[in-house]
N, C-alpha and C. Protein backbone atom coordinates (compact mmCIF):
# COMPACT_ATOMS: atom_id res chain seq x y z
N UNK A 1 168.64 55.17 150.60
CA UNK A 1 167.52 55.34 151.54
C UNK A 1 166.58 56.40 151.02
N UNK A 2 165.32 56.09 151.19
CA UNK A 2 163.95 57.15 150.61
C UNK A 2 164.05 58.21 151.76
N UNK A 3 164.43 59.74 151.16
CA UNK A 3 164.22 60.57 152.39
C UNK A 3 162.66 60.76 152.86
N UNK A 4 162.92 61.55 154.16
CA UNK A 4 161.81 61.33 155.18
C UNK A 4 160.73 62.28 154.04
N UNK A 5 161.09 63.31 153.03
CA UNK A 5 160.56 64.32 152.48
C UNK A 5 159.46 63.58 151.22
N UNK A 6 160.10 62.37 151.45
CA UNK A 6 158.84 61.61 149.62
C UNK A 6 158.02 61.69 150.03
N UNK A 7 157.42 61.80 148.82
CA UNK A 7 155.43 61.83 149.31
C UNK A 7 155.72 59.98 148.85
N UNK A 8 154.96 59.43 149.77
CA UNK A 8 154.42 58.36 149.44
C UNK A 8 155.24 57.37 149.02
N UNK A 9 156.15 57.39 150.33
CA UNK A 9 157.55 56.36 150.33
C UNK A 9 157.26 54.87 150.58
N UNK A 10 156.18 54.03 150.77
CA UNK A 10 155.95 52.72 150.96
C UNK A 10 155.76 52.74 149.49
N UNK A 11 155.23 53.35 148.90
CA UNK A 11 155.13 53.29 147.33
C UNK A 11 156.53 52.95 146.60
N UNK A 12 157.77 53.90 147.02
CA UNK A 12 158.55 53.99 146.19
C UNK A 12 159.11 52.45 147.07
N UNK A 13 158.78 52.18 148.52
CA UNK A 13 159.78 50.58 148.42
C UNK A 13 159.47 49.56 147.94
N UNK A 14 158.17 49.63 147.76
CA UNK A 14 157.53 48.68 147.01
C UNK A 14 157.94 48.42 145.34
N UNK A 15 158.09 49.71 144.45
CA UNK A 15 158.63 49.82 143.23
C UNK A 15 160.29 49.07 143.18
N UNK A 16 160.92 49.64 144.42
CA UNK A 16 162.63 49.03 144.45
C UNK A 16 162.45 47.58 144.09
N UNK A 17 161.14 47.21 145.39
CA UNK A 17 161.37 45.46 145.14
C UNK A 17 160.86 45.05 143.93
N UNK A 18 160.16 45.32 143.16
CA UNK A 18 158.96 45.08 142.07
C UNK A 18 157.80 44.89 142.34
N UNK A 19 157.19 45.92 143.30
CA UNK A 19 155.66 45.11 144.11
C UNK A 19 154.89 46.47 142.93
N UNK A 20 153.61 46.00 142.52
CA UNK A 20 153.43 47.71 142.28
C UNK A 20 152.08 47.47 142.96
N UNK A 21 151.55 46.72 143.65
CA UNK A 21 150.01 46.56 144.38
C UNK A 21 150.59 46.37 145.67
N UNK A 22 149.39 47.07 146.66
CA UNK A 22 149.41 46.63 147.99
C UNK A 22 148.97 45.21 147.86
N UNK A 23 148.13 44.90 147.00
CA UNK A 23 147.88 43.16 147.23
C UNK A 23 149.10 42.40 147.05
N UNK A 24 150.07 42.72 146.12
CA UNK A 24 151.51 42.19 145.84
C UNK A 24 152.11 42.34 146.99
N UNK A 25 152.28 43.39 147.92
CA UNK A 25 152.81 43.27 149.04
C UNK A 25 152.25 42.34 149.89
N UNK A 26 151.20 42.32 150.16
CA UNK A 26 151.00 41.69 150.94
C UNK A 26 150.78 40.08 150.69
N UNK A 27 150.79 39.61 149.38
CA UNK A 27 151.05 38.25 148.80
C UNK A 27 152.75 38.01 149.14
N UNK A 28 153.62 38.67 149.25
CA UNK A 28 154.87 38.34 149.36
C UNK A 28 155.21 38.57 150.75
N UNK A 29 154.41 39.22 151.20
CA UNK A 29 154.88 39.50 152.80
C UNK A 29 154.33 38.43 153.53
N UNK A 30 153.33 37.87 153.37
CA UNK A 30 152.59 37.14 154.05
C UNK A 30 151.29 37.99 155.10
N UNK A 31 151.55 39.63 154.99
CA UNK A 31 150.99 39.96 155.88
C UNK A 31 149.49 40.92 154.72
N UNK A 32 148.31 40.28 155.63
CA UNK A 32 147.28 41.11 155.27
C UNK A 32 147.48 42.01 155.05
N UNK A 33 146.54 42.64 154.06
CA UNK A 33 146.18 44.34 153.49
C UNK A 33 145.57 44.60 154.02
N UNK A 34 144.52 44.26 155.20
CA UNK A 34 144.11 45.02 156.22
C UNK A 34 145.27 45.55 157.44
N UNK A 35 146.14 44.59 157.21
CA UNK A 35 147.54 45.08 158.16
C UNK A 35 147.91 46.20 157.50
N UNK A 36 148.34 46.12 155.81
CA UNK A 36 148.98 47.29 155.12
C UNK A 36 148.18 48.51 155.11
N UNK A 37 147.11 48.15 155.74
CA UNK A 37 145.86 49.60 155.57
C UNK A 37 146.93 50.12 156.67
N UNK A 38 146.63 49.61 157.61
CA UNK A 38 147.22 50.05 158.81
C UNK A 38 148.55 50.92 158.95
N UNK A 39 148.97 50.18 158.22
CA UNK A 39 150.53 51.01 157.94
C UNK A 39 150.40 52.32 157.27
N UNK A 40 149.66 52.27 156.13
CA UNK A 40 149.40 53.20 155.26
C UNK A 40 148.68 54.61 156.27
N UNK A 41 148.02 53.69 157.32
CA UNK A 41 147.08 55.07 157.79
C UNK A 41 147.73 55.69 158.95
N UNK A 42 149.11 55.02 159.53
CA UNK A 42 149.76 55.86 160.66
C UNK A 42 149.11 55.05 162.06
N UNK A 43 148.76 53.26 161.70
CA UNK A 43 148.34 52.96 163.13
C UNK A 43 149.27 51.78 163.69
N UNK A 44 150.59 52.23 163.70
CA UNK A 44 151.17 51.42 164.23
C UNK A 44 151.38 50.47 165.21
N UNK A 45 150.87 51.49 166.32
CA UNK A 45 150.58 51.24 167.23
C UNK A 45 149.78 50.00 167.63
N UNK A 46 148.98 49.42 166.64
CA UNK A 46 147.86 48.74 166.35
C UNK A 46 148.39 47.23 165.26
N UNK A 47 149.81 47.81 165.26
CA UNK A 47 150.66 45.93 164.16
C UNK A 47 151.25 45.70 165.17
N UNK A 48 151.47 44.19 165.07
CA UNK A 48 152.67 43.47 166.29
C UNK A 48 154.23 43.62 165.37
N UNK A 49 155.06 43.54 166.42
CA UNK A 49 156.38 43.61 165.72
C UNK A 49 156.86 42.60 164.76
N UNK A 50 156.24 41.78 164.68
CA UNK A 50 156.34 40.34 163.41
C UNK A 50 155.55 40.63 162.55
N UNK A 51 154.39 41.43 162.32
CA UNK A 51 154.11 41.66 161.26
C UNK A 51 155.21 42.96 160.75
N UNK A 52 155.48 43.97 161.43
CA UNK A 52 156.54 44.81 161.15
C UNK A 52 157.71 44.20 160.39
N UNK A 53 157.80 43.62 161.11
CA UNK A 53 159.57 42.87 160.50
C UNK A 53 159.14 41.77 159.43
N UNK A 54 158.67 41.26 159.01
CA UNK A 54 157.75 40.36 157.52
C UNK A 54 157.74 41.88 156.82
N UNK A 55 157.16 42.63 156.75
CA UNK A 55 157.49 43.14 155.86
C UNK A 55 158.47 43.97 155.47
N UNK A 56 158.95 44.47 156.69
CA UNK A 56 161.03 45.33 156.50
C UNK A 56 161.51 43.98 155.70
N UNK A 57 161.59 42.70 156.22
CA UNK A 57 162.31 42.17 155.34
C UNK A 57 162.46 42.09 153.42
N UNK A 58 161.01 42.34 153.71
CA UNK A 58 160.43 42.07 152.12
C UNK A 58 160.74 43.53 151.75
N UNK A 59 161.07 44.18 151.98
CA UNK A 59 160.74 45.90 151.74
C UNK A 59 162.18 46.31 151.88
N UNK A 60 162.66 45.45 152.82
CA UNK A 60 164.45 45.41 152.96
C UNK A 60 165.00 47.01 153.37
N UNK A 61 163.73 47.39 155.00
CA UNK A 61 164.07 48.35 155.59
C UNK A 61 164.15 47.84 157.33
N UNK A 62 164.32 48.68 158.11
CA UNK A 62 163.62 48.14 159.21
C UNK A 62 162.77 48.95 160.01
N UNK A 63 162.57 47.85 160.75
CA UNK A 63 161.31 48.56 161.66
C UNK A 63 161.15 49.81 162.03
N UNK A 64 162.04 50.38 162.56
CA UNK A 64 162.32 51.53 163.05
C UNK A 64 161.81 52.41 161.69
N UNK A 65 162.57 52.36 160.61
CA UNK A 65 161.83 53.20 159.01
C UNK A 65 160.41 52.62 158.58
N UNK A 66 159.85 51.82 159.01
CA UNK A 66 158.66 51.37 158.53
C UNK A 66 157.43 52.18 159.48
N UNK A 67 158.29 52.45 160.64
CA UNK A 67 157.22 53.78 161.39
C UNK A 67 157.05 55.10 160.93
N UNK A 68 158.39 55.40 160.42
CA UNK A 68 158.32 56.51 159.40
C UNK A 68 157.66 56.59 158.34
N UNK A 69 157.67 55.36 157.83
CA UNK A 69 156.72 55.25 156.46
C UNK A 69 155.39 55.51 156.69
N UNK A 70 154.55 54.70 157.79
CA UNK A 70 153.58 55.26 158.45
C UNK A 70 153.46 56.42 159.05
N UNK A 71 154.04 56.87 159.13
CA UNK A 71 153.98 58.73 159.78
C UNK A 71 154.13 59.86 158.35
N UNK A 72 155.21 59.08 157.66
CA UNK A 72 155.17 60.05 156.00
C UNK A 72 153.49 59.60 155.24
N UNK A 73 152.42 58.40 155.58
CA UNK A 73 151.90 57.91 154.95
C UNK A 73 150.76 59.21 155.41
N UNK A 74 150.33 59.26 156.13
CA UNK A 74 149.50 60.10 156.66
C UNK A 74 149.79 61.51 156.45
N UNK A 75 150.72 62.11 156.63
CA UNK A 75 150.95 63.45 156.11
C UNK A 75 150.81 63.11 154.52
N UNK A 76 151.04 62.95 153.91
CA UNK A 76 151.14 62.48 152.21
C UNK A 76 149.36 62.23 152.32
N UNK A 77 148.47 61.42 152.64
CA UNK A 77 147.01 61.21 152.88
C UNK A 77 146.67 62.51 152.96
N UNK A 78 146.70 63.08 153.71
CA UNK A 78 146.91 64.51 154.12
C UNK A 78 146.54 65.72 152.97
N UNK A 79 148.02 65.62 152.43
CA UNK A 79 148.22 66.42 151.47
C UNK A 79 147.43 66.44 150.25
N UNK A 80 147.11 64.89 150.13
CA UNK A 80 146.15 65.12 148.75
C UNK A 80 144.94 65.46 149.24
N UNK A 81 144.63 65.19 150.17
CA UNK A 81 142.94 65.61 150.42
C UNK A 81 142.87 66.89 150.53
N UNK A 82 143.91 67.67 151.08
CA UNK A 82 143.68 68.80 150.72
C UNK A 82 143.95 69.78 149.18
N UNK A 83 144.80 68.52 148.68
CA UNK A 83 144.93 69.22 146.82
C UNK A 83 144.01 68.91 146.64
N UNK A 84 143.14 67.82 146.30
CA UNK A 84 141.65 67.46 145.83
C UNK A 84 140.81 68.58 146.44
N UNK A 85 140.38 69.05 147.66
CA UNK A 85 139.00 70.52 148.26
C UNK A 85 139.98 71.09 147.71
N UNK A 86 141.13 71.57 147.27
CA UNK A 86 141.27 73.05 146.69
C UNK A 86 140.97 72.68 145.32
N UNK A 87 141.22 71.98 144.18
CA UNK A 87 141.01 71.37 142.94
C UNK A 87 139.10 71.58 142.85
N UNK A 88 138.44 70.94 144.05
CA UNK A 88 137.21 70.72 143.87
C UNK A 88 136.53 72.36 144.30
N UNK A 89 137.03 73.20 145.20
CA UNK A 89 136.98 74.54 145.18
C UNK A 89 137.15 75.35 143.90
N UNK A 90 138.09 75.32 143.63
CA UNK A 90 138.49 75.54 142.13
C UNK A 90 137.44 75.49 140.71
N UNK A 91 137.13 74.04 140.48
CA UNK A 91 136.23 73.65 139.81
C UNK A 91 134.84 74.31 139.89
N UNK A 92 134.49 74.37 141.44
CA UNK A 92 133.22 74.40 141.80
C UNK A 92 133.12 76.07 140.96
N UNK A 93 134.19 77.11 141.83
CA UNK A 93 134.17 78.83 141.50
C UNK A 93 134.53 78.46 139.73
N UNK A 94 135.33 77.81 139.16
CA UNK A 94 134.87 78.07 137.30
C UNK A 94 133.62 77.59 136.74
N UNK A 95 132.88 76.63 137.66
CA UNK A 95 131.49 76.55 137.17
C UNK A 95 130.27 77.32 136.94
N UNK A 96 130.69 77.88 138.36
CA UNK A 96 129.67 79.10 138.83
C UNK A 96 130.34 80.33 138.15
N UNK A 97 131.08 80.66 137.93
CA UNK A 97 131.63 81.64 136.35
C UNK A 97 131.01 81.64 134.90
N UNK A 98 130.99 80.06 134.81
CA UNK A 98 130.51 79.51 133.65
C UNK A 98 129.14 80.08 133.39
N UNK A 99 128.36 79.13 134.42
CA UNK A 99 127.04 79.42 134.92
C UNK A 99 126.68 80.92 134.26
N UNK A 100 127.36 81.89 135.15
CA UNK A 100 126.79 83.00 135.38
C UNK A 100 127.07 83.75 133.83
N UNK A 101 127.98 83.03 133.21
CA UNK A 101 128.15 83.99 131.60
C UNK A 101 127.17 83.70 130.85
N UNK A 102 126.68 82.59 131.02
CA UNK A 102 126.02 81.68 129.95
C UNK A 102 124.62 82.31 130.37
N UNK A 103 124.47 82.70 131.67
CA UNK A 103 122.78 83.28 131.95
C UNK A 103 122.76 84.83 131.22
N UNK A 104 123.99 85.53 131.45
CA UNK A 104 124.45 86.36 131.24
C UNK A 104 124.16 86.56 129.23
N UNK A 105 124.86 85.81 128.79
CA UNK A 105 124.52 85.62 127.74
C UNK A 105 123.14 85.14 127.33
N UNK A 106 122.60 84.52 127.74
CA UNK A 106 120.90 84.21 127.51
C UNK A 106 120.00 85.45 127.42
N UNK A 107 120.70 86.46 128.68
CA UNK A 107 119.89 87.47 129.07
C UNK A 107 119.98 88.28 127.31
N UNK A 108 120.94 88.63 127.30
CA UNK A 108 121.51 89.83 126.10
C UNK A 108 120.86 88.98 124.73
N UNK A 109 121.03 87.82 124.53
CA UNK A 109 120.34 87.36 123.42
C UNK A 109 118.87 87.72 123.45
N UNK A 110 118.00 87.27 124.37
CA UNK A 110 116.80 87.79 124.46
C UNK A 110 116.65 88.82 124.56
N UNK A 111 117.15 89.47 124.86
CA UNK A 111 117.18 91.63 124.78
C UNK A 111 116.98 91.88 123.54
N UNK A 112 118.25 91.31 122.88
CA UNK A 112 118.16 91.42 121.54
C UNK A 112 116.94 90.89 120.65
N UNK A 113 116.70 89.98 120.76
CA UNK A 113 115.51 89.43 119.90
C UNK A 113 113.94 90.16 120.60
N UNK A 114 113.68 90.87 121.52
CA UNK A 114 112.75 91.51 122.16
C UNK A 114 112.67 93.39 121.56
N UNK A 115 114.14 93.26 120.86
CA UNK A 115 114.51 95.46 121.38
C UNK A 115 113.57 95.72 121.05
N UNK A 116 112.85 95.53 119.15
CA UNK A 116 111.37 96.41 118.77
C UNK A 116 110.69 96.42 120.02
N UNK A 117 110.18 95.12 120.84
CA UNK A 117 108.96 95.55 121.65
C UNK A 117 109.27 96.32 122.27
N UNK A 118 110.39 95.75 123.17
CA UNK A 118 111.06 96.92 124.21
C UNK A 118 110.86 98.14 124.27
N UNK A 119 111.73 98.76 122.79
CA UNK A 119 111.72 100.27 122.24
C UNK A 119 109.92 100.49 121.82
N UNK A 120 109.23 99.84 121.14
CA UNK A 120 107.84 100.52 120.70
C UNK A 120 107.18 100.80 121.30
N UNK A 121 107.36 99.33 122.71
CA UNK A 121 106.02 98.90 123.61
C UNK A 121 105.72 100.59 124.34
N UNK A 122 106.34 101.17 125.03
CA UNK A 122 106.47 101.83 126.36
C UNK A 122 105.69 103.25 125.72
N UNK A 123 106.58 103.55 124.12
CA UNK A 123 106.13 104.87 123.77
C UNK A 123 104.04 104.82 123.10
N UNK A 124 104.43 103.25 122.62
CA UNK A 124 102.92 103.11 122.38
C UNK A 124 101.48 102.96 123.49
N UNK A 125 102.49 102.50 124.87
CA UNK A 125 101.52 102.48 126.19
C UNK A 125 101.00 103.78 126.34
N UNK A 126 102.33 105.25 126.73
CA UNK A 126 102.30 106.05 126.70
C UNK A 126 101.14 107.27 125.63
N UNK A 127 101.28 106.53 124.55
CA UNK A 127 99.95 107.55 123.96
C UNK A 127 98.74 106.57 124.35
N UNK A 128 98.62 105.31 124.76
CA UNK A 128 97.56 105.04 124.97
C UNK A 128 97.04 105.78 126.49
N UNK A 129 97.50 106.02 127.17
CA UNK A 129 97.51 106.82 128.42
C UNK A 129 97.23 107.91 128.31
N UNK A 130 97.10 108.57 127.06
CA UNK A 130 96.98 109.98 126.55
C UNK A 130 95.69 109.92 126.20
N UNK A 131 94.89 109.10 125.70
CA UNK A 131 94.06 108.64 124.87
C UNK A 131 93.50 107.91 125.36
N UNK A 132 92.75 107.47 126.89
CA UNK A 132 92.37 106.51 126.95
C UNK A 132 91.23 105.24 125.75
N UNK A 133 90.49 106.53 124.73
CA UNK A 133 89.62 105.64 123.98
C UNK A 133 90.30 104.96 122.25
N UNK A 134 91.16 105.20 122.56
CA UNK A 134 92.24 104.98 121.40
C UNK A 134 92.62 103.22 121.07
N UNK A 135 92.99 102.59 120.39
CA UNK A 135 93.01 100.96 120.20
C UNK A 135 94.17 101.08 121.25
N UNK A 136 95.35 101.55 121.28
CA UNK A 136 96.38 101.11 121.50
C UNK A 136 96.54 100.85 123.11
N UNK A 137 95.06 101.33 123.94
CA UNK A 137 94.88 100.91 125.17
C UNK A 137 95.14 99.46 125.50
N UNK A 138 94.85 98.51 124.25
CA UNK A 138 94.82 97.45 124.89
C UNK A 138 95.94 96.75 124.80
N UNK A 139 97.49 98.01 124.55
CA UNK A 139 98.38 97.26 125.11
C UNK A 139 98.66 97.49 126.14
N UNK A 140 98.63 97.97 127.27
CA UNK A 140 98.96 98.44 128.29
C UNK A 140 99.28 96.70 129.29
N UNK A 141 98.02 95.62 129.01
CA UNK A 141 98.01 94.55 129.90
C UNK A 141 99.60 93.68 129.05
N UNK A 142 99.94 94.31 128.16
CA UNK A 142 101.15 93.55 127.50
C UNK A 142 102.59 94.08 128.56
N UNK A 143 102.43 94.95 129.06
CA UNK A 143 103.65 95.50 129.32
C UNK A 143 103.93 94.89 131.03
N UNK A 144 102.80 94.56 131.58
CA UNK A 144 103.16 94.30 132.76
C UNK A 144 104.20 92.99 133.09
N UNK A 145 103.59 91.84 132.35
CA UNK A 145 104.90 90.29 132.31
C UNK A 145 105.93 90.69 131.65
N UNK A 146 106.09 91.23 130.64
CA UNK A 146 107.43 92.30 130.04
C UNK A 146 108.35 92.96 131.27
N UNK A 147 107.64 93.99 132.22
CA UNK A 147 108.04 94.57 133.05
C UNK A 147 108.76 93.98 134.37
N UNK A 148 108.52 92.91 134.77
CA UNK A 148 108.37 91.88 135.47
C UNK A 148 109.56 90.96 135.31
N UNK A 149 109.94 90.69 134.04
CA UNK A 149 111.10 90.26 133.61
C UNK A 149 112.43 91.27 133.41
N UNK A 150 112.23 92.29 133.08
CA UNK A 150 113.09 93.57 133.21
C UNK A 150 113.79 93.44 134.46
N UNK A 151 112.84 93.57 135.47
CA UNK A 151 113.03 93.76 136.79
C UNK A 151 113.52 92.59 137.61
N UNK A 152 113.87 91.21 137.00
CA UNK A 152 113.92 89.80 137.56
C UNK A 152 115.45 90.03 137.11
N UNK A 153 115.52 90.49 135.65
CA UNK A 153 116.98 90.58 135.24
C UNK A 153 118.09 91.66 135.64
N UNK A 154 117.52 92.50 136.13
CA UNK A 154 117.84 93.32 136.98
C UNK A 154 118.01 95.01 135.57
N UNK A 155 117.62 95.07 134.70
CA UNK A 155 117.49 96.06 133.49
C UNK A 155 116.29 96.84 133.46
N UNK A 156 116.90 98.28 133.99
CA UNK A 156 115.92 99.33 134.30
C UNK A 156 115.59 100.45 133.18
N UNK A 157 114.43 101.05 132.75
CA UNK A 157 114.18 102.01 132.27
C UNK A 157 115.38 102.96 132.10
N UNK A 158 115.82 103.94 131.68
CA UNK A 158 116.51 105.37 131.87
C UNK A 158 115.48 106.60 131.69
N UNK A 159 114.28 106.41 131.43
CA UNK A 159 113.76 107.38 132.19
C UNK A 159 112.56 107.01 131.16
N UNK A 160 111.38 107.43 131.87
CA UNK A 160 110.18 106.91 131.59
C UNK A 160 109.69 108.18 130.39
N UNK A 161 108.96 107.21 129.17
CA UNK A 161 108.44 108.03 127.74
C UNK A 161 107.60 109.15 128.51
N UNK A 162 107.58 110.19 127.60
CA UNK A 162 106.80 111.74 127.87
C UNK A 162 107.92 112.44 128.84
N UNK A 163 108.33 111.89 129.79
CA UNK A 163 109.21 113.11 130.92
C UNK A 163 110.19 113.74 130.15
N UNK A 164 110.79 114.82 131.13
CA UNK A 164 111.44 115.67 130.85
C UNK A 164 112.88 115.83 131.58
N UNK A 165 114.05 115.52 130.87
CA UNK A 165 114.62 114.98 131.63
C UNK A 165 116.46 116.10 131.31
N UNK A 166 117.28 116.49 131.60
CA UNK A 166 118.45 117.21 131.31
C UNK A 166 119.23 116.12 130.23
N UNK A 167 120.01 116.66 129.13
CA UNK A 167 120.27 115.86 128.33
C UNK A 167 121.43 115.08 128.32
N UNK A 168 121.88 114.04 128.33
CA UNK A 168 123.10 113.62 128.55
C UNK A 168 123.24 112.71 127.51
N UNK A 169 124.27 113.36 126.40
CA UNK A 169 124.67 112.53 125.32
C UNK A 169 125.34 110.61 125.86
N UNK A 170 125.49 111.23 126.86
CA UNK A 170 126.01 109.24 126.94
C UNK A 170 124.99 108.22 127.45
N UNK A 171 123.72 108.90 127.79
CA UNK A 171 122.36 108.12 127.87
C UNK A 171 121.07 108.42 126.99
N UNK A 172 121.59 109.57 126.07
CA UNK A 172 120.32 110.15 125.08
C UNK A 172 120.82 110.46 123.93
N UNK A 173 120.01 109.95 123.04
CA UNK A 173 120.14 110.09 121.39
C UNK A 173 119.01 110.96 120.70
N UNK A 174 119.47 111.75 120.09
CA UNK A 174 119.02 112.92 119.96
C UNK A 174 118.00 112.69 118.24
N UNK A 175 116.79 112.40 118.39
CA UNK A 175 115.70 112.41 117.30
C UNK A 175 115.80 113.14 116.64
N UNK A 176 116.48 114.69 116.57
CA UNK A 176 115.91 115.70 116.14
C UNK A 176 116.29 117.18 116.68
N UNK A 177 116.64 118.05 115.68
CA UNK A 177 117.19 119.37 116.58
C UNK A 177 118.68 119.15 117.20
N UNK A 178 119.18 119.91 118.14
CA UNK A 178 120.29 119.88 118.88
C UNK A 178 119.86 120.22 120.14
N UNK A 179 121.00 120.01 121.02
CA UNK A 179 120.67 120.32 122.72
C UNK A 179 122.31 120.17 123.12
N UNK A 180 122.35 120.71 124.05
CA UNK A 180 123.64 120.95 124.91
C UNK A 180 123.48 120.32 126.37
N UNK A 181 124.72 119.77 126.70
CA UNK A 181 124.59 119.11 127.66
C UNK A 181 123.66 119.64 129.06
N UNK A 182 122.76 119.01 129.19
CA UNK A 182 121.73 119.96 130.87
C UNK A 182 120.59 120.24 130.11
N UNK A 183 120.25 120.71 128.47
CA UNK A 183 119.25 121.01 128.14
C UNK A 183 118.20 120.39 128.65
N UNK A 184 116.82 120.97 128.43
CA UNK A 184 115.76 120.14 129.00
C UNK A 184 115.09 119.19 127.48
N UNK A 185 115.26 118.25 127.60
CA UNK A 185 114.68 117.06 126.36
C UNK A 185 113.28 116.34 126.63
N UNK A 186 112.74 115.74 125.81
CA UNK A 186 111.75 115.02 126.18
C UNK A 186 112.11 113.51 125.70
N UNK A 187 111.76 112.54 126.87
CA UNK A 187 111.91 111.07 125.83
C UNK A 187 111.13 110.56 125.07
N UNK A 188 110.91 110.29 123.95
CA UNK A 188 109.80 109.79 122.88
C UNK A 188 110.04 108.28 123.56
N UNK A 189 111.29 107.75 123.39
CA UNK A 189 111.53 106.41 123.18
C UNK A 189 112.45 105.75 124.52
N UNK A 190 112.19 105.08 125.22
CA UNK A 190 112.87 104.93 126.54
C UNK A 190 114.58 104.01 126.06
N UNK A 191 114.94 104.21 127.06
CA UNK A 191 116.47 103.62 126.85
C UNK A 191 116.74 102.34 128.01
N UNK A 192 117.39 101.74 128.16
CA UNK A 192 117.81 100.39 129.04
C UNK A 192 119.31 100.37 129.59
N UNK A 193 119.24 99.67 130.29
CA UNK A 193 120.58 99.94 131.05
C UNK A 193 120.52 98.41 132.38
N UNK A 194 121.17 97.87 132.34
CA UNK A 194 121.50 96.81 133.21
C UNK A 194 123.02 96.85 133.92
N UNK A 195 122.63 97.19 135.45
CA UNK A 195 123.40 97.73 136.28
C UNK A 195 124.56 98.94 135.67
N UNK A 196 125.79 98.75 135.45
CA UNK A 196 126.56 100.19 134.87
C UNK A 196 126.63 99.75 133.94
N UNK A 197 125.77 98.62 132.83
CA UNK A 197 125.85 98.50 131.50
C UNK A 197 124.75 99.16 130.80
N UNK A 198 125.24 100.12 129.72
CA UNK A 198 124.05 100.86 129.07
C UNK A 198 123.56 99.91 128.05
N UNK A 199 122.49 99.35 127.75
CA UNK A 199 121.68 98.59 126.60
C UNK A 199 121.36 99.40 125.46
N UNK A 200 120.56 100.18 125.56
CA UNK A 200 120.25 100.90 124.58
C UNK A 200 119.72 102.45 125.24
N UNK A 201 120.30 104.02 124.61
CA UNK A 201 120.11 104.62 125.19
C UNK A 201 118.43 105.23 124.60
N UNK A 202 118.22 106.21 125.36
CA UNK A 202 116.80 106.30 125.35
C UNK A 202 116.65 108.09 124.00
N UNK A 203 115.53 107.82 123.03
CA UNK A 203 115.68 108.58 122.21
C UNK A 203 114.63 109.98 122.61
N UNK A 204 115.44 110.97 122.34
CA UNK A 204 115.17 112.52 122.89
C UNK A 204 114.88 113.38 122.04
N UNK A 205 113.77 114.56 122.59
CA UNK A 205 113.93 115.83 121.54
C UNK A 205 113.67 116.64 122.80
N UNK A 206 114.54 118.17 121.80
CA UNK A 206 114.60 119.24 122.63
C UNK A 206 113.32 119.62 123.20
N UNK A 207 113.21 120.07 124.20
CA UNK A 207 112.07 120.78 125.00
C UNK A 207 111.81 122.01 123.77
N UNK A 208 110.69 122.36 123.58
CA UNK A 208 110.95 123.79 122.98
C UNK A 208 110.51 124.51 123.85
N UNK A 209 110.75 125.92 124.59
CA UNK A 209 110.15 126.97 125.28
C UNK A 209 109.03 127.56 124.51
């Protein structure tokens, strides 16, 4: 006897006899596969007892276990639909992983193939700002769609060219001279940083008094 615990025990009586299709069952039973839906889906309630017993015979159980089969059929229905939404949950969260490395990675490639501007653009705006009658004014309209994308990717400045800023070897690289941690520095060259990832740090010289 198939315990009450099989997943998907009309299956295994069907294999005993040699059926391996519900259409095979129901070619030997005499009874429709819209009947065997029925069974399969827990609507017993809804077969007459001659179609029941046509197929216990053929199935060589009885009636009484063929309600069980319909009651194991539905819990077993059951069970996979819920392995399939966790499988398709599953899938969905490694996609969106995927997704997010691969943008992730897009981002850092283009960083990379951009750093000269990145690093030149800001210190060359900066003397143009110094200078308004100087050529290099007319990069200033370059930096704004540059800036714009920084800010879309979420990769911020570490501190804007000319300021004056305390020195911190794990965000400043030192051009020139020495400085001790807190000194006051100036940035020639700005540095990048995307969220607690440092990009490139920003290049410094000592303040002189």
């Amino acid at each position: 006897m198939i315990s009450s615990n099989s997943p998907n025990r009309l299956r295994q009586l069907m294999q005993q006899v040699g059926l391996t299709t519900y259409k095979a069952l129901s070619e030997a039973t005499g009874v429709s596969e819209k009947q065997i839906r029925k069974l399969r889906r827990g609507q017993i309630a809804q077969m007459r007892v001659e179609t029941l017993e046509k197929l216990g015979r053929v199935l060589q159980v009885s009636v009484g276990e063929l309600v069980g089969i319909g009651e194991q059929e539905v819990v077993s229905g059951r069970d996979e639909v819920g392995e399939l939404r966790r499988e398709y949950d599953r899938l969905q969260a490694q996609l969106l992983q995927q997704r997010q490395e691969l943008w992730q990675e897009f981002q850092q490639s283009s960083v990379q193939v951009l750093e000269s501007l990145l690093l030149q653009l800001p210190t060359a705006a900066y003397a143009a700002q110094q200078n308004p009658q100087a050529p290099a004014v007319k990069l200033l309209p370059l930096l704004r769609p540059i800036e714009a994308l920084l800010q879309h990717w979420g990769i911020e400045a570490i501190a804007a060219v000319g300021s004056e800023v305390p020195y911190d070897p794990q965000q400043h690289q030192l051009m020139e001279g020495t400085a001790a941690v807190g000194d006051r520095v100036r940035v020639r060259y700005t540095g990048y940083r995307q969220g607690d990832k440092l990009l490139y740090r920003a290049k410094v010289s000592p303040v002189v008094s």
